[in-house]
C-alpha atoms as a PDB file:
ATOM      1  CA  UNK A   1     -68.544 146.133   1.206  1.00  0.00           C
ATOM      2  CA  UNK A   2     -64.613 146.802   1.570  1.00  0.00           C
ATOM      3  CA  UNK A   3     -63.796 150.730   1.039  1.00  0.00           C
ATOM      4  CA  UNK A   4     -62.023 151.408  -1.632  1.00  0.00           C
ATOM      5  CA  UNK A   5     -57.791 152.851  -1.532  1.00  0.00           C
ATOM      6  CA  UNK A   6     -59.460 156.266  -1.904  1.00  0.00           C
ATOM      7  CA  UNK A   7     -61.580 156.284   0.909  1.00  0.00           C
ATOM      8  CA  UNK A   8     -58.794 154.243   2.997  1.00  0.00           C
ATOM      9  CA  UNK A   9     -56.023 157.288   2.259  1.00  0.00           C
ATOM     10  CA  UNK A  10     -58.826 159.893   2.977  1.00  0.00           C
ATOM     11  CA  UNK A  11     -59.470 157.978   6.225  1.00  0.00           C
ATOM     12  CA  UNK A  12     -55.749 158.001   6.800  1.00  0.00           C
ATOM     13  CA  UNK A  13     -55.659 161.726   6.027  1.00  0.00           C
ATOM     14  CA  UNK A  14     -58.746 162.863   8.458  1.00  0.00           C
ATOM     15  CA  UNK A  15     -56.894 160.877  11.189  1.00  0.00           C
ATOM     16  CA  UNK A  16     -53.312 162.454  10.684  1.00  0.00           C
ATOM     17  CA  UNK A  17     -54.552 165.791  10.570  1.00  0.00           C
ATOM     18  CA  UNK A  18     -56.711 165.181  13.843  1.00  0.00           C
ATOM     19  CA  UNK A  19     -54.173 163.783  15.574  1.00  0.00           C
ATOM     20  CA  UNK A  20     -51.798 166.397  14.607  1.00  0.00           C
ATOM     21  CA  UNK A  21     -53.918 169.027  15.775  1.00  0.00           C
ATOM     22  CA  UNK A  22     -54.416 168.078  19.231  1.00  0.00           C
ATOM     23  CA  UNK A  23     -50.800 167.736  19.688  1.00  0.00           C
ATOM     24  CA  UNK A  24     -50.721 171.324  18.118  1.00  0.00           C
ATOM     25  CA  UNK A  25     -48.651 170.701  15.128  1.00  0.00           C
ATOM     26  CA  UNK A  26     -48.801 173.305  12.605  1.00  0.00           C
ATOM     27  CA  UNK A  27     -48.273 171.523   9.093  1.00  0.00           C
ATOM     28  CA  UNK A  28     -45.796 173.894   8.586  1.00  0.00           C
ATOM     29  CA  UNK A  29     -43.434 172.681  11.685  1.00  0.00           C
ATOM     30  CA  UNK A  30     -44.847 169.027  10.938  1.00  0.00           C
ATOM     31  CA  UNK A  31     -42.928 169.383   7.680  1.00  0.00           C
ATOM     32  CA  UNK A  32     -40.079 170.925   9.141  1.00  0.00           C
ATOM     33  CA  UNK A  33     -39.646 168.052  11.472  1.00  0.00           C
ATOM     34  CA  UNK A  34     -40.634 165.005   8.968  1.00  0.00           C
ATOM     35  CA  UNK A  35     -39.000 166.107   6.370  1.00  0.00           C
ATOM     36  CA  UNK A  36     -41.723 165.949   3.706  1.00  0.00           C
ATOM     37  CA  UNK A  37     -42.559 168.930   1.658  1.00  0.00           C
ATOM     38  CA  UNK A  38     -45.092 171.534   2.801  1.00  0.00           C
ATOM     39  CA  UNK A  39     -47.313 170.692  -0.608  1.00  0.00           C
ATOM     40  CA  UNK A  40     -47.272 167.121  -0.227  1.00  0.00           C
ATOM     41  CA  UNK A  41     -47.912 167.345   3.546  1.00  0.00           C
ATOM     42  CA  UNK A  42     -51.113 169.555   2.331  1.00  0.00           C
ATOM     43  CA  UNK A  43     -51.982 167.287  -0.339  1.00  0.00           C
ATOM     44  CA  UNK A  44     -52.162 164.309   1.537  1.00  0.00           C
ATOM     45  CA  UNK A  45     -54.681 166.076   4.502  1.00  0.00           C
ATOM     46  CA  UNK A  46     -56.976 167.405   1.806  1.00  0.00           C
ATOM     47  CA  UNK A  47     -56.710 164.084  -0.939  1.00  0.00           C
ATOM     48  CA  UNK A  48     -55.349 160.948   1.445  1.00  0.00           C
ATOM     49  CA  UNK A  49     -52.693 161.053  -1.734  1.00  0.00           C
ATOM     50  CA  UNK A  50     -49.187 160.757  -0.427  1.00  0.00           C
ATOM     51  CA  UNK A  51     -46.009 158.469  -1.231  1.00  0.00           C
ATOM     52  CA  UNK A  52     -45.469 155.482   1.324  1.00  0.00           C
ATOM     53  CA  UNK A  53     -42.106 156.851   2.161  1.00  0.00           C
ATOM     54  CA  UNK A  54     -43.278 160.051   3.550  1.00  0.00           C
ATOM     55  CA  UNK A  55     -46.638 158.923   4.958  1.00  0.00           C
ATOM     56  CA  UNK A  56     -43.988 156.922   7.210  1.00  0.00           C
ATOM     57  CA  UNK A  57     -42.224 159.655   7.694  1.00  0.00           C
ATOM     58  CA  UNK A  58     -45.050 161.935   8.607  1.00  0.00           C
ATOM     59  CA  UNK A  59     -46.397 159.086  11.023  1.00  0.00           C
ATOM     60  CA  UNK A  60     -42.942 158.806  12.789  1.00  0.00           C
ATOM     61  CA  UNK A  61     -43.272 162.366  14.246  1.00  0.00           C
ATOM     62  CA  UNK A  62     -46.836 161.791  15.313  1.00  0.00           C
ATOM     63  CA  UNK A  63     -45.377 158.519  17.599  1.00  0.00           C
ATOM     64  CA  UNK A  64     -47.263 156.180  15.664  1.00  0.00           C
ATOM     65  CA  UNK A  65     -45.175 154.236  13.500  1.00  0.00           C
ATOM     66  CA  UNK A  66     -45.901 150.898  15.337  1.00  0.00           C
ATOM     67  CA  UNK A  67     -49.171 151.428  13.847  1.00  0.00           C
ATOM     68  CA  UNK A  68     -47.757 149.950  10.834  1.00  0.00           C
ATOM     69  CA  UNK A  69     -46.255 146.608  12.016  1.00  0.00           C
ATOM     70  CA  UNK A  70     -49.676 144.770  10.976  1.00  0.00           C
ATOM     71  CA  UNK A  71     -49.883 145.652   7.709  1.00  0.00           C
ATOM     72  CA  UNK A  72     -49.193 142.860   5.323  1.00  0.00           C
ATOM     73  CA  UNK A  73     -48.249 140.470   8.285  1.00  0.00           C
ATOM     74  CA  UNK A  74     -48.687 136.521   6.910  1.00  0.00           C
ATOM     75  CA  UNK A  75     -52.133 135.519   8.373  1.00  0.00           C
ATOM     76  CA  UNK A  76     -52.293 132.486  10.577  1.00  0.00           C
ATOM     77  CA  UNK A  77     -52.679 129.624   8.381  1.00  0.00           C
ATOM     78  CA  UNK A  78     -55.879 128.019  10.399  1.00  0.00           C
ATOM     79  CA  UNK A  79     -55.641 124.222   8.521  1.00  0.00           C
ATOM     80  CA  UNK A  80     -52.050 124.058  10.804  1.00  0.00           C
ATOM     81  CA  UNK A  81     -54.064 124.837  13.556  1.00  0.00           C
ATOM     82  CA  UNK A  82     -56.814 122.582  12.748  1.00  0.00           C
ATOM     83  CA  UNK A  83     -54.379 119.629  12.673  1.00  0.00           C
ATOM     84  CA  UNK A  84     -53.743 119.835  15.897  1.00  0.00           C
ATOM     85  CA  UNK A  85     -56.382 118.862  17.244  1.00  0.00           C
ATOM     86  CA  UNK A  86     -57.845 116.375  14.985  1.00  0.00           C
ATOM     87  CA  UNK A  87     -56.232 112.837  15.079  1.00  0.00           C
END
């Protein structure tokens, strides 16, 4: 069964704050350096709710952005590939 967006963000959430403790970020100075709010930066740990803009944002800091250059990529369209072999 696929998880649902809420238990995707809080998955998102448990790993940001993990990751951003063993590099001994306060969320104070994480939110001094990202740029998002202290409150949303608390909201998103405790709820995975957060805008896309400063999830990015928040991500940056941690060195992870390139994390992100999957999502939504086109998948590989396999009848192409299929053609290619067959005659």
């Amino acid at each position: 069964m696929e998880p649902t967006p809420y238990e995707v963000g809080l998955k998102i959430a448990q790993r940001h704050r993990t990751i951003r403790k063993k590099l001994k970020i306060s969320q104070k100075e994480m939110a001094e350096r990202s740029g998002v709010s202290l409150g949303s930066l608390k909201r998103f740990e405790s709820s995975g709710k957060i805008s896309l803009e400063s999830l990015l944002k928040l991500i940056h800091i941690l060195g992870r952005l390139s994390d992100f250059d999957n999502v939504l990529k086109e998948k590989e369209n396999t009848d192409d590939i299929e053609k290619l072999f067959t005659k």
